[in-house]
Protein backbone atom coordinates (compact mmCIF):
# COMPACT_ATOMS: atom_id res chain seq x y z
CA UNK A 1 108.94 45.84 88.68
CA UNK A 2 107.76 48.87 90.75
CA UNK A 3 110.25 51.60 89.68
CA UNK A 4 111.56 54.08 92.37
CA UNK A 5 114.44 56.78 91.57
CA UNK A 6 117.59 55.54 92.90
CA UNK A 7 119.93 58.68 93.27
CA UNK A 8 124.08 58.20 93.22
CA UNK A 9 125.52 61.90 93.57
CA UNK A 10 124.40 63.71 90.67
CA UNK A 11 122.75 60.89 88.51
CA UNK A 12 119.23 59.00 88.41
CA UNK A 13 120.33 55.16 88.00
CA UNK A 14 116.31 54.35 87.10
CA UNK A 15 114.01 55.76 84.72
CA UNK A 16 110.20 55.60 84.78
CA UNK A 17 108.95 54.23 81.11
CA UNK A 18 105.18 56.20 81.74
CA UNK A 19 106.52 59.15 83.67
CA UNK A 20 109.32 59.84 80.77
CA UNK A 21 106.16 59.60 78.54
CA UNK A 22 104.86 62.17 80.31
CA UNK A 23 107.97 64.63 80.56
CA UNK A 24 107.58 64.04 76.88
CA UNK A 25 103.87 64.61 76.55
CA UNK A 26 103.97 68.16 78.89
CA UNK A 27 106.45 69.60 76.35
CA UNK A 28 104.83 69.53 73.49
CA UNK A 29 101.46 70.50 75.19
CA UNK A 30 103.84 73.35 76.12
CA UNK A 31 104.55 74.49 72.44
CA UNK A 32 101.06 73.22 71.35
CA UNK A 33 99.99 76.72 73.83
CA UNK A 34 102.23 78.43 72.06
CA UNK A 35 100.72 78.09 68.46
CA UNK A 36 102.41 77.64 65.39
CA UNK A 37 106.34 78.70 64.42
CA UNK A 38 106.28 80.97 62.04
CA UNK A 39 108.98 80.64 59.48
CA UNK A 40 110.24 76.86 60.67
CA UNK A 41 112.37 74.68 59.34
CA UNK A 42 110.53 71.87 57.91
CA UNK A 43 113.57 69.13 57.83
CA UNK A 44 115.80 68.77 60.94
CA UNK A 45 118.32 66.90 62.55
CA UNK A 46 119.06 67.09 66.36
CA UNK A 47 122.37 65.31 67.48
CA UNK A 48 121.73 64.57 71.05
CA UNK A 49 118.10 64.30 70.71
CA UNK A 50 116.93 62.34 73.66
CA UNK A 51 117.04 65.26 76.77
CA UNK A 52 117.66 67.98 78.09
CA UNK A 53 117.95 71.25 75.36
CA UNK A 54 118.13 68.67 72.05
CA UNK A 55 114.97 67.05 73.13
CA UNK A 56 113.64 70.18 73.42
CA UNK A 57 114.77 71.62 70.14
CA UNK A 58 113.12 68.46 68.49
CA UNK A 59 109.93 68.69 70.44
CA UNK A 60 110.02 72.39 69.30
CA UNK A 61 110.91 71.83 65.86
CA UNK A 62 108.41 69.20 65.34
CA UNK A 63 105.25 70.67 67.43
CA UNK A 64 105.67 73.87 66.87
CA UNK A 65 107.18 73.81 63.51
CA UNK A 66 105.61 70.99 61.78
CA UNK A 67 108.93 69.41 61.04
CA UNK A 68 109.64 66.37 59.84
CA UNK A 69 113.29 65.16 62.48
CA UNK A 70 116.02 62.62 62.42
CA UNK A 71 117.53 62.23 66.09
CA UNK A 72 120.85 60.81 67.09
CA UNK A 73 121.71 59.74 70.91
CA UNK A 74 123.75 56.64 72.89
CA UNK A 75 121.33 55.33 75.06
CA UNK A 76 120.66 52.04 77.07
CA UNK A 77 118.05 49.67 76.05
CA UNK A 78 116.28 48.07 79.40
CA UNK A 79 117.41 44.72 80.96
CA UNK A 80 115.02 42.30 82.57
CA UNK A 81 115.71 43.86 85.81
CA UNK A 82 117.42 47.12 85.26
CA UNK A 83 115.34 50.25 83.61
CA UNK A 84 116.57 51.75 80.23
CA UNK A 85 117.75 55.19 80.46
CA UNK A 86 115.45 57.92 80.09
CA UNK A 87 116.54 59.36 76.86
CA UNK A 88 115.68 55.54 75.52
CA UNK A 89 111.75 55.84 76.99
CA UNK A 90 112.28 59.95 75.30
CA UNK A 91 113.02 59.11 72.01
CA UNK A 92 110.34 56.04 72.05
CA UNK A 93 107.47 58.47 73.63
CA UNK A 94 108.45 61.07 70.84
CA UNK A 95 108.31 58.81 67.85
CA UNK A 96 105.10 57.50 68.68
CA UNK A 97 103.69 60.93 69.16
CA UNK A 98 105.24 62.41 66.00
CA UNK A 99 104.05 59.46 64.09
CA UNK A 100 100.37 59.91 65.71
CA UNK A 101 100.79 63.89 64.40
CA UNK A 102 101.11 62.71 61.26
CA UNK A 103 105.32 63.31 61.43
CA UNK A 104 108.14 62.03 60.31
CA UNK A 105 110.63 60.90 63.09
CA UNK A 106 113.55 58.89 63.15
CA UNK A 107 116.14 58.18 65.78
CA UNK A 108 119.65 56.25 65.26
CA UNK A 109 121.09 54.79 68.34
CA UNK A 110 124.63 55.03 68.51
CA UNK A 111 127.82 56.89 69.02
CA UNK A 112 127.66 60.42 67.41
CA UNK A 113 131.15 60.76 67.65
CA UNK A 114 131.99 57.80 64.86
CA UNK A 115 132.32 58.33 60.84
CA UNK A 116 129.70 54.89 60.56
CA UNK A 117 127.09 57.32 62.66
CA UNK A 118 127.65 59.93 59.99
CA UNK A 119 127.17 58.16 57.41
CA UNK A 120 123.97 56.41 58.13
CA UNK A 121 122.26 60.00 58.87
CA UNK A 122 123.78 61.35 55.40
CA UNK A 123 122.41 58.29 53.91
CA UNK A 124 118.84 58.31 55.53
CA UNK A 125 118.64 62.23 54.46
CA UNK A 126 119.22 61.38 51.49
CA UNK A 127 116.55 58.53 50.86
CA UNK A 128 114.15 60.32 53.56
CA UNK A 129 114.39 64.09 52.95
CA UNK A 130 116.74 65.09 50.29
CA UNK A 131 118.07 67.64 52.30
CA UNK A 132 118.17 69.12 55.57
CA UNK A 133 117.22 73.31 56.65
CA UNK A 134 118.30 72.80 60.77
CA UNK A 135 121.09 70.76 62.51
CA UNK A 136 121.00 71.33 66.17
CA UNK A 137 124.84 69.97 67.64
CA UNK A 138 123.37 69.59 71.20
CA UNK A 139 125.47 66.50 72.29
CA UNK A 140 126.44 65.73 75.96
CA UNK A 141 129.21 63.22 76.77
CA UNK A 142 131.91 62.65 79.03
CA UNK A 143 134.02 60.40 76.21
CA UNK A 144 134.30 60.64 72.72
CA UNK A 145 136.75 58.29 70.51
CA UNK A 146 138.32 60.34 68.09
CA UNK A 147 137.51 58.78 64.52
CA UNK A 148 140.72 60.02 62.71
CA UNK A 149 143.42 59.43 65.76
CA UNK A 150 141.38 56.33 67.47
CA UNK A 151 141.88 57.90 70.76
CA UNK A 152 139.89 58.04 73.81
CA UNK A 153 139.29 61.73 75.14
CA UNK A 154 137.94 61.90 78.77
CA UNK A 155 136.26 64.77 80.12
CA UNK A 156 137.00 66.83 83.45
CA UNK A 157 134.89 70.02 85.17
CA UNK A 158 138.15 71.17 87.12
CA UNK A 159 139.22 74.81 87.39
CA UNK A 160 142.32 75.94 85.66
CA UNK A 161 145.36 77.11 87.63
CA UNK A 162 144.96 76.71 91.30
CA UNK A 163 143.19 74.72 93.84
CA UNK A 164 139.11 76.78 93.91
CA UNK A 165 137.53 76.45 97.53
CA UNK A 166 133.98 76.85 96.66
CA UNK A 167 130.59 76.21 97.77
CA UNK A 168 128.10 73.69 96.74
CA UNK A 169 124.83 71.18 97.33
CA UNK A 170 125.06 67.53 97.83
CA UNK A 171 121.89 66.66 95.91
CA UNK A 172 121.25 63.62 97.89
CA UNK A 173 120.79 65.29 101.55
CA UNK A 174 120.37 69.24 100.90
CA UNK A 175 123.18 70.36 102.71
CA UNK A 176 125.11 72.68 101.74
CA UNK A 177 128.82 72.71 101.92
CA UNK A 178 131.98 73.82 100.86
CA UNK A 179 134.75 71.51 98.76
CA UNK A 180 137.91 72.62 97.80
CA UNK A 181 138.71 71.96 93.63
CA UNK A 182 141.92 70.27 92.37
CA UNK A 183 142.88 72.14 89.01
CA UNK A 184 143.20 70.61 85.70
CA UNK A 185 146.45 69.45 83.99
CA UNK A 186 147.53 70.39 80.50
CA UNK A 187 146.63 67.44 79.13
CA UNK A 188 143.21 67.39 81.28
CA UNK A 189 142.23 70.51 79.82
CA UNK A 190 142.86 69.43 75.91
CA UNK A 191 140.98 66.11 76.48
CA UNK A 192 138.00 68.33 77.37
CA UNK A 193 138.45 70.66 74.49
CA UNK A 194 138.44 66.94 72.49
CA UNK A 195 135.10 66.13 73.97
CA UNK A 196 133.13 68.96 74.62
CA UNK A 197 134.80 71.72 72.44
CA UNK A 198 133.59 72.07 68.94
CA UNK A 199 135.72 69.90 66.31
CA UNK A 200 132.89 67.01 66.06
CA UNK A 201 130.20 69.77 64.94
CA UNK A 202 132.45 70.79 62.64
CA UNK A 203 132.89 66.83 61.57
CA UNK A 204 129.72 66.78 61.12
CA UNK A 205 128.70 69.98 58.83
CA UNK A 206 131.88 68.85 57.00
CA UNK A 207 130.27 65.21 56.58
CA UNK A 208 127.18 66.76 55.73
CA UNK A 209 127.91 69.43 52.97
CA UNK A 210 130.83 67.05 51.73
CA UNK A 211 127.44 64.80 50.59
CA UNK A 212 124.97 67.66 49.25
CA UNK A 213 122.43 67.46 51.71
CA UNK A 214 122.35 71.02 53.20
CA UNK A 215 119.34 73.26 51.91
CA UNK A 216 120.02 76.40 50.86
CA UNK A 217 119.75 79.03 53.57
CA UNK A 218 120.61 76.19 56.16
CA UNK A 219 121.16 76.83 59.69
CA UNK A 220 123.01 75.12 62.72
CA UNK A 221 122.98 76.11 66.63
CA UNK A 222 124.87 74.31 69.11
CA UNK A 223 124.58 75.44 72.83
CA UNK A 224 126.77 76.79 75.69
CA UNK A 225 126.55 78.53 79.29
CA UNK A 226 128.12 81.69 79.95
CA UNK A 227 126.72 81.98 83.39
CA UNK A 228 127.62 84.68 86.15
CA UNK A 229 130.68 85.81 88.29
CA UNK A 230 129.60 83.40 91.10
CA UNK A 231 130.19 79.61 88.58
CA UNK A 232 133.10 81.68 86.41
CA UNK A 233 135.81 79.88 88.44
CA UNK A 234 134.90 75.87 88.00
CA UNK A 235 132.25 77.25 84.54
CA UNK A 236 133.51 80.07 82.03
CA UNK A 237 137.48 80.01 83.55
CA UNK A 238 137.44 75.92 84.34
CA UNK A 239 138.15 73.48 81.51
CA UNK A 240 134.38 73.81 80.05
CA UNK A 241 134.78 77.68 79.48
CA UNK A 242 137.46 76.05 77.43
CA UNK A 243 135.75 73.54 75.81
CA UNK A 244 132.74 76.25 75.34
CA UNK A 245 135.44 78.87 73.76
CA UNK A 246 136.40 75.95 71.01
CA UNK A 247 132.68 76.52 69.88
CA UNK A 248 132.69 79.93 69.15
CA UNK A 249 135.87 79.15 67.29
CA UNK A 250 133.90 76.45 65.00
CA UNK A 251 131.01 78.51 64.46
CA UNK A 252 133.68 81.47 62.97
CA UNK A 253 134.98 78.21 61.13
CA UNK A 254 131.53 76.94 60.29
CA UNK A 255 130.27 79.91 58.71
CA UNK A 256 133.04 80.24 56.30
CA UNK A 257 132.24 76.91 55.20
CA UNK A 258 128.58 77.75 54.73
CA UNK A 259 129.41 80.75 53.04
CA UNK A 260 125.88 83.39 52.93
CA UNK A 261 123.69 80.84 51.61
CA UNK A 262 124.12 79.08 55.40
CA UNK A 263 124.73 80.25 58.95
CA UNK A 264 126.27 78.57 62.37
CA UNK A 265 125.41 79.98 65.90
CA UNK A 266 126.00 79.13 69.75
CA UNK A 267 122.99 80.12 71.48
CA UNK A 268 123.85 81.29 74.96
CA UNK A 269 121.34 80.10 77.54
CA UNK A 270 119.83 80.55 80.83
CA UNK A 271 120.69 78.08 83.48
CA UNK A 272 118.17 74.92 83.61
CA UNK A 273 118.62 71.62 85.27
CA UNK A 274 119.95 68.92 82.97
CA UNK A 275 121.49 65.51 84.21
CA UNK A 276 124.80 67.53 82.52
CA UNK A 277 124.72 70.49 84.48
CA UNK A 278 123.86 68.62 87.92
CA UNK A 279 127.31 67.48 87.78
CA UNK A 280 129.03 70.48 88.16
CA UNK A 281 129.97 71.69 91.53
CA UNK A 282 128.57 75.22 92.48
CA UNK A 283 125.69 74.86 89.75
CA UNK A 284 122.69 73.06 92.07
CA UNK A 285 123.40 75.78 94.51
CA UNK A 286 123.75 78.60 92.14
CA UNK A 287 120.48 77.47 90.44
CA UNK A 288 118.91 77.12 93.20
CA UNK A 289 119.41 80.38 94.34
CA UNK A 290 118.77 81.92 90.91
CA UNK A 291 115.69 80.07 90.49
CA UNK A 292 113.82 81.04 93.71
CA UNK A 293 114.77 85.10 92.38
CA UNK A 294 113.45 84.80 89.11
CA UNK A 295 110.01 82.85 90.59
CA UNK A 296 109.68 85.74 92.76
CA UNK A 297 110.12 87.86 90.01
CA UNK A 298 107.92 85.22 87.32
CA UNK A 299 110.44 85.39 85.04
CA UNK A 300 111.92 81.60 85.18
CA UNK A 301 111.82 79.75 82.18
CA UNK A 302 111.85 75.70 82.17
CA UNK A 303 114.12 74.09 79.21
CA UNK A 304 111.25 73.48 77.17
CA UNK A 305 109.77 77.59 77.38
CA UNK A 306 113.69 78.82 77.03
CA UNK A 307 114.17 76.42 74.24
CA UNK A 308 110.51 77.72 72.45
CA UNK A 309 111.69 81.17 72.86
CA UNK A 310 115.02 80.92 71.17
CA UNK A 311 113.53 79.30 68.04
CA UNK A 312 110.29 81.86 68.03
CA UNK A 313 112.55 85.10 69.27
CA UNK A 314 115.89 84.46 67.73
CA UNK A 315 116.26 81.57 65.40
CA UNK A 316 113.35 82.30 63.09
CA UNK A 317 112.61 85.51 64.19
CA UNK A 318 111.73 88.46 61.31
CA UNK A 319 114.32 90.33 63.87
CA UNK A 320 117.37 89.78 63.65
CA UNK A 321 118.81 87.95 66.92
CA UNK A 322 120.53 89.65 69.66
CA UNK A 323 124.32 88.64 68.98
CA UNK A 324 126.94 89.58 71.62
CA UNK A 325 131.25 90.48 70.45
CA UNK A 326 131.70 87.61 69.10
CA UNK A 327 128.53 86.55 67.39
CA UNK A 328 126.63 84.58 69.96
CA UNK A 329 123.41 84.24 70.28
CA UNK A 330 122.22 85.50 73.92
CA UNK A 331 118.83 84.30 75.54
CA UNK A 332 120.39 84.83 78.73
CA UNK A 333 119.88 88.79 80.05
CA UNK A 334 117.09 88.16 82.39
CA UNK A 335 119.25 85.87 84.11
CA UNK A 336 122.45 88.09 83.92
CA UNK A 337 120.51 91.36 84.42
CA UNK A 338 121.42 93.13 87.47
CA UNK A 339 117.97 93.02 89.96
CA UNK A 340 118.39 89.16 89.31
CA UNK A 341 121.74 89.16 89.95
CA UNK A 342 122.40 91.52 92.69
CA UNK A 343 119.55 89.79 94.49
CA UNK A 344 121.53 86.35 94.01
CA UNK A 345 125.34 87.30 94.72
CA UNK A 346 123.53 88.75 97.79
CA UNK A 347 121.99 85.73 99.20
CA UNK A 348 125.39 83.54 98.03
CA UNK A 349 127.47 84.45 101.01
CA UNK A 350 124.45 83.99 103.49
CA UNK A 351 122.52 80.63 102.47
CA UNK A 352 123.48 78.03 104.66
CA UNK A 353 121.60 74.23 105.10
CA UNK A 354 119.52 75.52 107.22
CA UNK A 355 118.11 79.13 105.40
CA UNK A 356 118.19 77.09 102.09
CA UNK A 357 114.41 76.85 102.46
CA UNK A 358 114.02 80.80 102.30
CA UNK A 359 116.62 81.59 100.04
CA UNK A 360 116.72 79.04 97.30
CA UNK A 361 114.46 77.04 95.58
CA UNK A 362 116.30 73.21 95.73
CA UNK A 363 113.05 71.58 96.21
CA UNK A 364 111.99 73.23 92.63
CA UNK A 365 115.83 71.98 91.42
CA UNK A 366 115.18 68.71 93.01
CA UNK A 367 111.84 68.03 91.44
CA UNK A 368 112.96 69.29 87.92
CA UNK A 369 116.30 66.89 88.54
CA UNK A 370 113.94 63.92 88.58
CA UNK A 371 111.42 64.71 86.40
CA UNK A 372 114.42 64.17 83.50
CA UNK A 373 114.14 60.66 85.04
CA UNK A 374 110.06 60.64 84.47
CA UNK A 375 109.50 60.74 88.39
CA UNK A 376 107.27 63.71 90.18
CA UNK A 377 104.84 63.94 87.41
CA UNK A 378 100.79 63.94 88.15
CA UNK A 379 98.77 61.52 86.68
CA UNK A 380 101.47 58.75 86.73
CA UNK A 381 100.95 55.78 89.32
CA UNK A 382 104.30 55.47 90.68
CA UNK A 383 103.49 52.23 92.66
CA UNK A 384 102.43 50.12 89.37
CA UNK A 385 104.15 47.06 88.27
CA UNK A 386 105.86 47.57 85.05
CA UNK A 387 107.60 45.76 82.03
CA UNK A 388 110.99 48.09 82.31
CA UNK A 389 110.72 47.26 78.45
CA UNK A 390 107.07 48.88 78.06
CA UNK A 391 107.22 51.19 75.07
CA UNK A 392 103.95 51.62 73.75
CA UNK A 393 103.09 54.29 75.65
């Protein structure tokens, strides 16, 4: 079949087996430039390994560390007529390079949330590695089945207590225009703490040390958004800043466990495009906006260089990391600095469908937004006839 992005709202419904190859491919020729990670962590395991910032923690891990990785991720396999999703054409493209580097890489397929996912990691650390030094917690999912309780959790991106009348991008057409935000209920809000907060980490480190596989000196890093003033009301104050403040709560919790032979950290990031954070209203625009000023300024960072400087700068730094109130990591002050955002809050009020051109950068967003699909990259003919099932790439 000739595969062709097909775009519904904020998702890709096609992936492109040799373009994903080649997402794949430019990151680690991006920490390849880079040279070698001082200091790295030679065994690690990346829970939601196959995009956005896990991918790029593995890549980073791996390429610039020399690690040996174990990834978990849900994915789809392809059908005879319908693509597999492009974390499934990721984590194929990555083993095969890994394995050509001379790497160990394994990937398990499957629902992160679930005790039987746990315990075929502890057991394949345990035949495979002994032990582990890194686990990055970078999982993304709208559902999650409790194990203990059997119940489903959904997740919502509402604000929290009132109706928010705010501005946004329809990804499809470019337009820009405004929507008006129904806020979350009670129970809407705890379901999202359930999925997105931070009790499964904490499953996990709990499933992890409970079987004697964490190194000494061991280290875990999940990831969260802080953002600016301008996403605060459906971000930071909306039921993800709730979900987000359940992680700082588990890393207090996690460290504790650890005790000072370990340590757990959220890592505070820039904004990037992800297939998560293209569904949240106001972020596209926001991004946007933010990305044009920080071009014009050269200091915009894609996931992969953000993700290479928080293990080089922070994680296994010789300096210690810059840590915020309540023990965060923060890679974010370029973006949060005031020229970047004076310069953005100003053009918020003003851009319009038809400045968005001049102000904002959506055709960068938009490019970067299919690129997670494996569309827009050189080199890759997007015309050929393909095996949707082609993984020896």
């Amino acid at each position: 079949m000739i595969i062709k992005p097909r775009i519904r709202g904020f998702i890709c419904t096609t992936a492109h087996p040799k373009g994903c190859a080649a997402h794949v491919d430019s990151q680690i020729a991006t920490v390849k430039a880079r040279g070698a990670l001082v200091g790295a962590p030679k065994r690690v395991l990346v829970i939601g390994a196959s995009g956005g910032y896990g991918l790029a923690s593995r890549v980073v891990a791996a390429f610039g560390g020399g690690a040996s990785t174990l990834g978990v991720s849900f994915e789809k396999a392809p059908e005879d007529t319908r693509t597999a999703t492009a974390g499934w054409y990721n984590n194929h493209a990555f083993e095969r390079r890994a394995k050509a580097a001379g790497l160990y890489a394994k990937t398990f397929d499957g629902d992160a949330f679930s005790d039987a996912m746990k315990a075929q990691v502890v057991d394949a650390i345990k035949s495979d590695f002994g032990q582990i030094d890194l686990m990055v917690y970078s999982l993304a999912s709208p559902v999650r089945m409790d194990p203990k309780s059997g119940v489903l959790h959904r997740s919502v991106i509402k604000p929290i207590g009132g109706v928010h009348h705010v501005k946004t991008l329809n990804l499809d057409r470019g337009v820009v225009h405004e929507v008006d935000l129904e806020p979350a209920t009670l129970d809407e809000i705890k379901a999202t703490v359930a999925v997105m907060g931070g009790e499964d980490w904490e499953y996990w480190i709990d499933a992890l040390q409970s079987a004697g596989v964490l190194a000494d000196g061991f280290r875990t890093v999940t990831y969260t958004y802080v953002g600016s003033e301008l996403t605060w009301p459906i971000y930071w104050h909306g039921t993800l800043g709730k979900a987000k403040e359940d992680l700082d709560r588990a890393a207090t919790a996690i460290r504790k466990r650890l005790g000072p032979a370990g340590d757990a950290r959220v890592a505070a990031l820039k904004a990037v495009v992800t297939q998560a954070s293209s569904a949240i209203p106001v972020v596209p625009l926001y991004a946007s906006l933010l990305f044009k000023v920080m071009k014009e300024r050269d200091a915009h960072e894609t996931v992969i260089e953000h993700i290479d400087r928080l293990f080089r700068s922070a994680l296994y730094s010789k300096s210690p990391p810059p840590l915020d109130e309540v023990g965060r990591i923060r890679l974010d002050a370029i973006e949060l600095s005031n020229p970047i955002q004076g310069e953005v809050k100003r053009r918020w009020p003003i851009v319009t469908t038809e400045n968005l051109p001049q102000l904002a950068d959506f055709d960068g967003f938009r490019a970067d937004f299919l690129k997670i699909f494996g569309f827009g990259f050189a080199g890759v003919d997007y015309d050929e006839d393909l095996d949707p099932a082609l993984t020896a790439l």
